[in-house]
C-alpha atoms as a PDB file:
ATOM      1  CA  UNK A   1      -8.784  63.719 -28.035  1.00  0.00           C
ATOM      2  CA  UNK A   2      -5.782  61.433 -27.642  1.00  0.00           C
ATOM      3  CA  UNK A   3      -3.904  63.698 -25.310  1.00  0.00           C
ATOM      4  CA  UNK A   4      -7.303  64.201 -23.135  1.00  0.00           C
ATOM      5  CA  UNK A   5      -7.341  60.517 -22.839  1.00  0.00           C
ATOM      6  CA  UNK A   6      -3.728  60.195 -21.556  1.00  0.00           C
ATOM      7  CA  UNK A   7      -4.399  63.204 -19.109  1.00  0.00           C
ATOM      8  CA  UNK A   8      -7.560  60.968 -17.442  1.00  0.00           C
ATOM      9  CA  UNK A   9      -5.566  57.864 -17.561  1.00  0.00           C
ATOM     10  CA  UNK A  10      -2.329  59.879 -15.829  1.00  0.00           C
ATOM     11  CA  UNK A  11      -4.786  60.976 -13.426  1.00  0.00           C
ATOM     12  CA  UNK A  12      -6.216  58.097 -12.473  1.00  0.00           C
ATOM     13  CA  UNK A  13      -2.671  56.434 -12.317  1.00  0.00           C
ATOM     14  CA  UNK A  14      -0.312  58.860 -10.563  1.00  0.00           C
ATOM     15  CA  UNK A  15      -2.499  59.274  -6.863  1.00  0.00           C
ATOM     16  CA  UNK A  16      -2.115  54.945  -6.934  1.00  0.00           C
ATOM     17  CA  UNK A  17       1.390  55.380  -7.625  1.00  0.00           C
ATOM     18  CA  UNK A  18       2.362  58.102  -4.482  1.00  0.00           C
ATOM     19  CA  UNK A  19      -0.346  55.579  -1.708  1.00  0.00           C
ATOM     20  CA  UNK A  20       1.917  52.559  -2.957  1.00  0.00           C
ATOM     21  CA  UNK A  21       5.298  54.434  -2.654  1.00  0.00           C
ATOM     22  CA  UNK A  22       4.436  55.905   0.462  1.00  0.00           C
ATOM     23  CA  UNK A  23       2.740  52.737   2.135  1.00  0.00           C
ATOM     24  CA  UNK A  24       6.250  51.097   1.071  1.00  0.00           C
ATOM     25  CA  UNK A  25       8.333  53.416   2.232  1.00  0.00           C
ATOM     26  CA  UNK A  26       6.539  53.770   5.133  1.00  0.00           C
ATOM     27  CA  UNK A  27       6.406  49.194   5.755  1.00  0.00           C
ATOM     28  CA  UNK A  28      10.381  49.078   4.937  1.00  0.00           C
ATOM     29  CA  UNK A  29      11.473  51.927   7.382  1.00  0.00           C
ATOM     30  CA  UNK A  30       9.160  50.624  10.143  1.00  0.00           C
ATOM     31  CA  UNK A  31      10.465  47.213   9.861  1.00  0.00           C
ATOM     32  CA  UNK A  32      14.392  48.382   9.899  1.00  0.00           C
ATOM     33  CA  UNK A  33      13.965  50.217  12.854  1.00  0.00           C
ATOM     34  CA  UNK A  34      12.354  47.686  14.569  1.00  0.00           C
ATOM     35  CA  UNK A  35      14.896  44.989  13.530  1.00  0.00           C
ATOM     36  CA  UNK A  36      17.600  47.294  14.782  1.00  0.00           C
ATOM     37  CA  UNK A  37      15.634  48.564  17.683  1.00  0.00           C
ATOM     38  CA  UNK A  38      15.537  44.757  18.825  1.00  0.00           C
ATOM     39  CA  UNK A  39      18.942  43.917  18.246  1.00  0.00           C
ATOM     40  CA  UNK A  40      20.922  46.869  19.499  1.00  0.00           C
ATOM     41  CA  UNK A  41      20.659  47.763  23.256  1.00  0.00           C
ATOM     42  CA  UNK A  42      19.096  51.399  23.722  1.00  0.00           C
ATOM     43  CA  UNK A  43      22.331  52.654  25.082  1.00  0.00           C
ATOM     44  CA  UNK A  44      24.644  53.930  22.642  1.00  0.00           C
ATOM     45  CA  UNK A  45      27.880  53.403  25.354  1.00  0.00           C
ATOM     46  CA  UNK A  46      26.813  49.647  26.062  1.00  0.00           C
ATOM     47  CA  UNK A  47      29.222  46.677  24.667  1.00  0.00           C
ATOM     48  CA  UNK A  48      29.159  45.127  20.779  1.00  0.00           C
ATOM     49  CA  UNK A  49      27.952  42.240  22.278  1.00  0.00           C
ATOM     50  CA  UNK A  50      24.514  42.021  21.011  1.00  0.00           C
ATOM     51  CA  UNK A  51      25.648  43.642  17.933  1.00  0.00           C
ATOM     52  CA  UNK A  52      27.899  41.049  17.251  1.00  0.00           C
ATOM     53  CA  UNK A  53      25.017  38.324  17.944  1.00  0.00           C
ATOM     54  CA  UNK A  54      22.359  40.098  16.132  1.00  0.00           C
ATOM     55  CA  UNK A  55      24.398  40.870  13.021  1.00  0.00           C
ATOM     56  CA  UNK A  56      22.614  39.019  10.538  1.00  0.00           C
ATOM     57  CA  UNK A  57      19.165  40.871  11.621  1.00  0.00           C
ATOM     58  CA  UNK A  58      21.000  44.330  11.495  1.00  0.00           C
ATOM     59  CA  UNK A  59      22.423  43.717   8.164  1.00  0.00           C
ATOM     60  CA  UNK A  60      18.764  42.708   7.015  1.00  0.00           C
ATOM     61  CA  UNK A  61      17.534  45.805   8.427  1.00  0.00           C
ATOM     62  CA  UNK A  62      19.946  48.349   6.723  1.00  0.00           C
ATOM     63  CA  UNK A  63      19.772  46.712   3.716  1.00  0.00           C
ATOM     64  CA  UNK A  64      16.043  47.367   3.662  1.00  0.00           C
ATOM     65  CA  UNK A  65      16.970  51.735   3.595  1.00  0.00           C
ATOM     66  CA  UNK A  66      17.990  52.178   0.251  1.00  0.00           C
ATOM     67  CA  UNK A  67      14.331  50.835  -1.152  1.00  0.00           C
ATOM     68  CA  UNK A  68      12.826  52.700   1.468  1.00  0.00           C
ATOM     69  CA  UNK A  69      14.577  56.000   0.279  1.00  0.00           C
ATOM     70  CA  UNK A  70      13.624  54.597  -3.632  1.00  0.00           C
ATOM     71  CA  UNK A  71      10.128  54.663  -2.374  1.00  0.00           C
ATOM     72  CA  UNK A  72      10.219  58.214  -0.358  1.00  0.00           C
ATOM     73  CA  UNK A  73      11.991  59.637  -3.315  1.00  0.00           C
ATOM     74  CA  UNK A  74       9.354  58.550  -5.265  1.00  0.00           C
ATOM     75  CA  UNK A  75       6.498  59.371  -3.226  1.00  0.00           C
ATOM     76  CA  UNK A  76       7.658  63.154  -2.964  1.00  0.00           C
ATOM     77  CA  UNK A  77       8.341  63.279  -6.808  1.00  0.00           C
ATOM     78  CA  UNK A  78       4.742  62.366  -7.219  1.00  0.00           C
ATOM     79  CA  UNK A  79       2.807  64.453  -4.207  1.00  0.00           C
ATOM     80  CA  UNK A  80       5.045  67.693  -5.830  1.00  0.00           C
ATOM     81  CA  UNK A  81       3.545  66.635  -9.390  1.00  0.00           C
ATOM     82  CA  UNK A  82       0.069  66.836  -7.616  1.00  0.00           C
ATOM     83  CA  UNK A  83       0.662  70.246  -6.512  1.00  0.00           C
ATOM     84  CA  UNK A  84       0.986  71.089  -9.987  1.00  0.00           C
ATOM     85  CA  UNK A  85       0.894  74.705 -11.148  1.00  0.00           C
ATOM     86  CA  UNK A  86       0.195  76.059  -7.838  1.00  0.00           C
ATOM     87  CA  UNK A  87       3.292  75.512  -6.435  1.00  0.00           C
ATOM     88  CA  UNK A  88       4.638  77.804  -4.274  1.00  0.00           C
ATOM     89  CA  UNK A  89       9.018  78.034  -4.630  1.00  0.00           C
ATOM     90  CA  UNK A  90       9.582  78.759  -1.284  1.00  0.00           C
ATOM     91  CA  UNK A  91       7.502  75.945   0.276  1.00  0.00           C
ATOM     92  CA  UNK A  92       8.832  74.153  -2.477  1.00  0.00           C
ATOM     93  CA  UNK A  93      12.424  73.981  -2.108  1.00  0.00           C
ATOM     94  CA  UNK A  94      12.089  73.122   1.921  1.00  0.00           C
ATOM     95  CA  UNK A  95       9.891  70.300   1.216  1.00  0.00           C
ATOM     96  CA  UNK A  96      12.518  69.006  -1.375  1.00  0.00           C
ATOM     97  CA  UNK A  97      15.681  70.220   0.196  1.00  0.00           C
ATOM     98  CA  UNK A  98      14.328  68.627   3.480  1.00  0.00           C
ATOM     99  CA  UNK A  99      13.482  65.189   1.781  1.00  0.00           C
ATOM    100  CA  UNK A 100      16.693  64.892   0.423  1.00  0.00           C
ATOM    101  CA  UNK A 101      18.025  66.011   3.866  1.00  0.00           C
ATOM    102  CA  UNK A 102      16.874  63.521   5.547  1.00  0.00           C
ATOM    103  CA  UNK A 103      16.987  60.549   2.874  1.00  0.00           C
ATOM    104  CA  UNK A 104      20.674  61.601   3.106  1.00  0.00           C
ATOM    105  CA  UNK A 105      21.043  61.397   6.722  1.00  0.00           C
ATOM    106  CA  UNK A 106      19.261  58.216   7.051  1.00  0.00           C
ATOM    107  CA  UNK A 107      21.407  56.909   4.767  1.00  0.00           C
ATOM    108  CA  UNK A 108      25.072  58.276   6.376  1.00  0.00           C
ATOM    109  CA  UNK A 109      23.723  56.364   9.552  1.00  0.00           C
ATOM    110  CA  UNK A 110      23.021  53.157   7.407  1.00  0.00           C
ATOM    111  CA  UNK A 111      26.545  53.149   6.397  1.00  0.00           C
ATOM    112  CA  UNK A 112      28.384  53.835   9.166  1.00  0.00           C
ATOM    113  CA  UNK A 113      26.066  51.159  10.807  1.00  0.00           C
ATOM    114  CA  UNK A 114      27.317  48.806   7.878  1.00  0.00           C
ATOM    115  CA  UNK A 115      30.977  49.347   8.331  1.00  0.00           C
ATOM    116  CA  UNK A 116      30.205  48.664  11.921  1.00  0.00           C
ATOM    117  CA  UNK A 117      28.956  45.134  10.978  1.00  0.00           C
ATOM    118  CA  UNK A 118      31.042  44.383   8.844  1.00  0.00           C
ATOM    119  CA  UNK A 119      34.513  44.832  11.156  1.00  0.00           C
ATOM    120  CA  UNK A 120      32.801  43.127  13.692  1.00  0.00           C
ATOM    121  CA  UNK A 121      31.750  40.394  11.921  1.00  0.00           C
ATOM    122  CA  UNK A 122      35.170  39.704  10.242  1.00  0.00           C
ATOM    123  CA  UNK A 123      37.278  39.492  13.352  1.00  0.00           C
ATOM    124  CA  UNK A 124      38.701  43.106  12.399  1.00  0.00           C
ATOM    125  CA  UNK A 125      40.103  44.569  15.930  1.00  0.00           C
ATOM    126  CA  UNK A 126      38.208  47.415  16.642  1.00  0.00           C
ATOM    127  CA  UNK A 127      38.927  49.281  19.982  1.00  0.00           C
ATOM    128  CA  UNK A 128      35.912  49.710  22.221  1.00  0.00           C
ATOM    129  CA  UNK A 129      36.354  54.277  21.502  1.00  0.00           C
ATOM    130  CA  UNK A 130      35.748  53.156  17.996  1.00  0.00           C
ATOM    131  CA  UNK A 131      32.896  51.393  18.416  1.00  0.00           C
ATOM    132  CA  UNK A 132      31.155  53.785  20.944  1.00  0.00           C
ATOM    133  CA  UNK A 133      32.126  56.875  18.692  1.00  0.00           C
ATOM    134  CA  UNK A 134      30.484  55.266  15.700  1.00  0.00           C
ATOM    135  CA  UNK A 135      27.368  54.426  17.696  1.00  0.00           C
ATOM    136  CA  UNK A 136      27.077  57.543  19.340  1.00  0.00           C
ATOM    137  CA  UNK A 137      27.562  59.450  15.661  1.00  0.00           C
ATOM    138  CA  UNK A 138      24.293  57.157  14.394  1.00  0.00           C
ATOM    139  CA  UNK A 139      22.999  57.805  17.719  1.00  0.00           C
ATOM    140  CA  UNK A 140      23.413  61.999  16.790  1.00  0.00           C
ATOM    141  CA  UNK A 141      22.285  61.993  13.163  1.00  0.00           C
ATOM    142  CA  UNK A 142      19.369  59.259  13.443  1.00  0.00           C
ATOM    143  CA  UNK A 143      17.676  61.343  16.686  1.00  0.00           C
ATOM    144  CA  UNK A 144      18.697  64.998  16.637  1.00  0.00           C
ATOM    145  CA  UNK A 145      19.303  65.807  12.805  1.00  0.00           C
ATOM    146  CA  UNK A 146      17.157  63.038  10.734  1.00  0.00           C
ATOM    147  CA  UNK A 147      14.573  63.213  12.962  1.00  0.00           C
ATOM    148  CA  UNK A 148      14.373  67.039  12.321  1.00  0.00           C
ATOM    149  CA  UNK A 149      14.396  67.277   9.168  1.00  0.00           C
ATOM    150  CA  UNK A 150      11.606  64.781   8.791  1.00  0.00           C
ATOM    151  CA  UNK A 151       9.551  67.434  11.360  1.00  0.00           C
ATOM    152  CA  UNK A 152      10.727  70.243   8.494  1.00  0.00           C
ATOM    153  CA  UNK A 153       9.262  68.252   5.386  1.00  0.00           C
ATOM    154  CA  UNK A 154       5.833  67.412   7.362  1.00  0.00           C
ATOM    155  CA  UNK A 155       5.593  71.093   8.031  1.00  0.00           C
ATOM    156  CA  UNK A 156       6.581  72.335   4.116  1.00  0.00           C
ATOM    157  CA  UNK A 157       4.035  69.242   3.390  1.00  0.00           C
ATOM    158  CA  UNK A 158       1.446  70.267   5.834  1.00  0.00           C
ATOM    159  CA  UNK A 159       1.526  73.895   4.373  1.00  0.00           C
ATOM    160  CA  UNK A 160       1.276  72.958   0.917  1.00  0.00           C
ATOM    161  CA  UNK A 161      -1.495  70.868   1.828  1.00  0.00           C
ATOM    162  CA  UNK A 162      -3.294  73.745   3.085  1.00  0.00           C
ATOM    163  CA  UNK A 163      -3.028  76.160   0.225  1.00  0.00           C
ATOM    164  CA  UNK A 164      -3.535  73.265  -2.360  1.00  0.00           C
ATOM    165  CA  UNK A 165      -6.274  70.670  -0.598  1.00  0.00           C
ATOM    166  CA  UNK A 166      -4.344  67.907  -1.622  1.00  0.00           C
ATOM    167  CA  UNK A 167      -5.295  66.558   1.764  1.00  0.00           C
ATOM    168  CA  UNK A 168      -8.102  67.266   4.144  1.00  0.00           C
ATOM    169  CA  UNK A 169      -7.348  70.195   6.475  1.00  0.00           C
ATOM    170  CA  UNK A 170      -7.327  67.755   9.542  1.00  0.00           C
ATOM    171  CA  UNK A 171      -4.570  65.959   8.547  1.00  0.00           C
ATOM    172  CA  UNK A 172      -2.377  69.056   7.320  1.00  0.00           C
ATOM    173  CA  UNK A 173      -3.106  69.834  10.727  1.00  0.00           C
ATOM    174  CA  UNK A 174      -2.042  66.816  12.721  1.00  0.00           C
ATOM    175  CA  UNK A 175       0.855  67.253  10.417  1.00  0.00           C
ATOM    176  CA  UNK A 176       1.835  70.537  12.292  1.00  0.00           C
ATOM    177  CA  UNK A 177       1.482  68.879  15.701  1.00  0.00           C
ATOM    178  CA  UNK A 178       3.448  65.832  15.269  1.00  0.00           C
ATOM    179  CA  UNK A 179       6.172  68.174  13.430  1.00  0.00           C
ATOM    180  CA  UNK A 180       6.486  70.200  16.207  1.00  0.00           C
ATOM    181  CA  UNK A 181       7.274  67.270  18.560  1.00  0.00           C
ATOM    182  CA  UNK A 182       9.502  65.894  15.960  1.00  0.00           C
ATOM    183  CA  UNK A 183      11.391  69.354  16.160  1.00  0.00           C
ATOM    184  CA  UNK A 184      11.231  69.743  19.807  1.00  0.00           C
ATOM    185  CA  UNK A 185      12.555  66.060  20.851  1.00  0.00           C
ATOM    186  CA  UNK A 186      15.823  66.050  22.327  1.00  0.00           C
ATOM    187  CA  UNK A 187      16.589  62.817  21.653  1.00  0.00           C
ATOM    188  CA  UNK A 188      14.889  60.465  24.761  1.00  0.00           C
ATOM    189  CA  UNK A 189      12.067  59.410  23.175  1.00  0.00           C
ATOM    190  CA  UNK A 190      12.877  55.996  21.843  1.00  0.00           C
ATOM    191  CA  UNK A 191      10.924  55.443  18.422  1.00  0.00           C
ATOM    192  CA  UNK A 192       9.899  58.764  18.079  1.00  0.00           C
ATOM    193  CA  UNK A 193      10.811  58.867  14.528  1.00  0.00           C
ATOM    194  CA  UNK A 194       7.880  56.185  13.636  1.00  0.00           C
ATOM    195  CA  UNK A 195       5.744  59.003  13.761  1.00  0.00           C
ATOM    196  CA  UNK A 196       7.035  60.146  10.037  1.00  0.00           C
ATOM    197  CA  UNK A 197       5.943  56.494   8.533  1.00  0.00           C
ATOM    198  CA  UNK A 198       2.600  56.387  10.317  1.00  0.00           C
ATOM    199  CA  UNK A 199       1.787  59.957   9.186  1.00  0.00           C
ATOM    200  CA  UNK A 200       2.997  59.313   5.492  1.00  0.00           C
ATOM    201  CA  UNK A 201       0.896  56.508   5.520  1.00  0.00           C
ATOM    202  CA  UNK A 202      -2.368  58.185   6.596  1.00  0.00           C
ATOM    203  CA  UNK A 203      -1.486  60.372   3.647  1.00  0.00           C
ATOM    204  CA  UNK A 204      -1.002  57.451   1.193  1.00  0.00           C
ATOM    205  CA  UNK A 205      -4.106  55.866   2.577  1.00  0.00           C
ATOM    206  CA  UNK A 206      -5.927  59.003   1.800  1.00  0.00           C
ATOM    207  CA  UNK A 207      -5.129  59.102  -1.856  1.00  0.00           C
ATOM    208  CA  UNK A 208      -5.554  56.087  -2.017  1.00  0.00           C
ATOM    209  CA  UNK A 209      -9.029  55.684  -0.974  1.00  0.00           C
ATOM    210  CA  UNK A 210      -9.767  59.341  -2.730  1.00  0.00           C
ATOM    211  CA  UNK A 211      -8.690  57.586  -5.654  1.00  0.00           C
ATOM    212  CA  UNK A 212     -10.650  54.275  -5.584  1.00  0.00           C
ATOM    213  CA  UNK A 213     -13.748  56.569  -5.195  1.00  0.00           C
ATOM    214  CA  UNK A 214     -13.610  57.448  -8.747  1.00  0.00           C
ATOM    215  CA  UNK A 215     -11.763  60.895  -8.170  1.00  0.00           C
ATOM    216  CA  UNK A 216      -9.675  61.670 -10.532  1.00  0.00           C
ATOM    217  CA  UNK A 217      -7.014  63.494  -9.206  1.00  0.00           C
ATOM    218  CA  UNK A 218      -5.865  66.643 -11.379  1.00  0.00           C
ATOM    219  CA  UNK A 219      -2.866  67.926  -9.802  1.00  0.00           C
ATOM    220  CA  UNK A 220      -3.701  71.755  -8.457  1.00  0.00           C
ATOM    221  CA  UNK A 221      -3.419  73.614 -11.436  1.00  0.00           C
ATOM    222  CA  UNK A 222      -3.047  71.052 -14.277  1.00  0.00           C
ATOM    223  CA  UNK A 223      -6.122  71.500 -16.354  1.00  0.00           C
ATOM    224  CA  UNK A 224      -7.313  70.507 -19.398  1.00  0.00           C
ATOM    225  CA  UNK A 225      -7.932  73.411 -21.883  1.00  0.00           C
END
């Protein structure tokens, strides 16, 4: 009786958990980019100029990535304990392997970014090939590499989605079209990786509304007996 009891209030607990990770994750990665996206000219070849005037905002904004990948991490850890029984090892291991993938790569970018800043800022001489090789290596991993392996875990997502119903089918399915642009960009589309914090928040939102309906949610294939 005691461990049925635990099992509703787990249920009823966990869904809040992944909307709140996910809605945070999703806030704090929007609001870096946008800080840096303000502050650094578009042009990875242009001068440190603005860098150097803007450096309080861009160390704001970087600092803000390691929560957001605390909040990611946690919001996969909890969407893969909704799956439950029914997960599939395949699908499985690309949704992880390309979560940690791209946590990973975001967080590369962050640092190099940082030791950026921080020359800059203390007078440090740094030739101008330095400078434009480490913004042109952010430049590479942020919008050819992160960016695709964020397409790779909305498509391992999207698919679980399907075979599970952890989601309605419409958004699995908008997942699989914004993927495939994600996967297809070459790189010119400025802010094309907000697309993986809107959609992880229409997810989030989901659950979380599913949840404050009074649904339970009992992770495909954990069952009482």
């Amino acid at each position: 009786m005691n461990s049925e009891a635990d099992l509703i209030r787990w249920g009823l607990r966990t869904p809040r958990a992944a909307a709140i990770a996910g809605i945070l994750f999703s806030l704090l990665l929007t609001a870096s980019m946008f800080l840096i996206r303000t502050s650094i000219p578009a042009d990875p070849l242009a001068g440190a100029t603005d860098v150097i005037n803007h450096s309080k905002r861009i160390a704001l904004a970087l600092n803000m990535l390691p929560f957001a990948g605390i909040s990611f991490l946690w919001f996969v850890g909890v969407l893969r304990d909704r799956v439950g029984k029914l997960e599939d090892r395949f699908f499985a291991t690309v949704f992880f392997g390309s979560a940690l993938l791209f946590l990973g790569m975001i967080f590369a970018a962050g640092a190099v970014a940082a030791g950026i800043i921080r020359l800059l800022g203390s007078g440090s001489l740094m030739g101008p090939g330095v400078y434009a090789l480490g913004r042109i290596g952010i430049y590479q991993v942020m919008h050819l590499y992160a960016i695709r392996m964020a397409g790779v875990f909305m498509i391992s997502t999207s698919t679980i989605s399907l075979r599970t119903g952890i989601v309605p089918r419409w958004m699995a399915f908008l997942g699989f079209a914004l993927a495939l642009a994600l996967l297809l960009s070459n790189g010119t589309i400025n802010g094309l990786l907000l697309v993986f914090p809107l959609w992880v928040v229409s997810i989030s939102v989901h659950i979380l509304i599913d949840n404050s309906q009074g649904r339970p949610e009992t992770a495909a294939g954990s069952s009482t007996e």
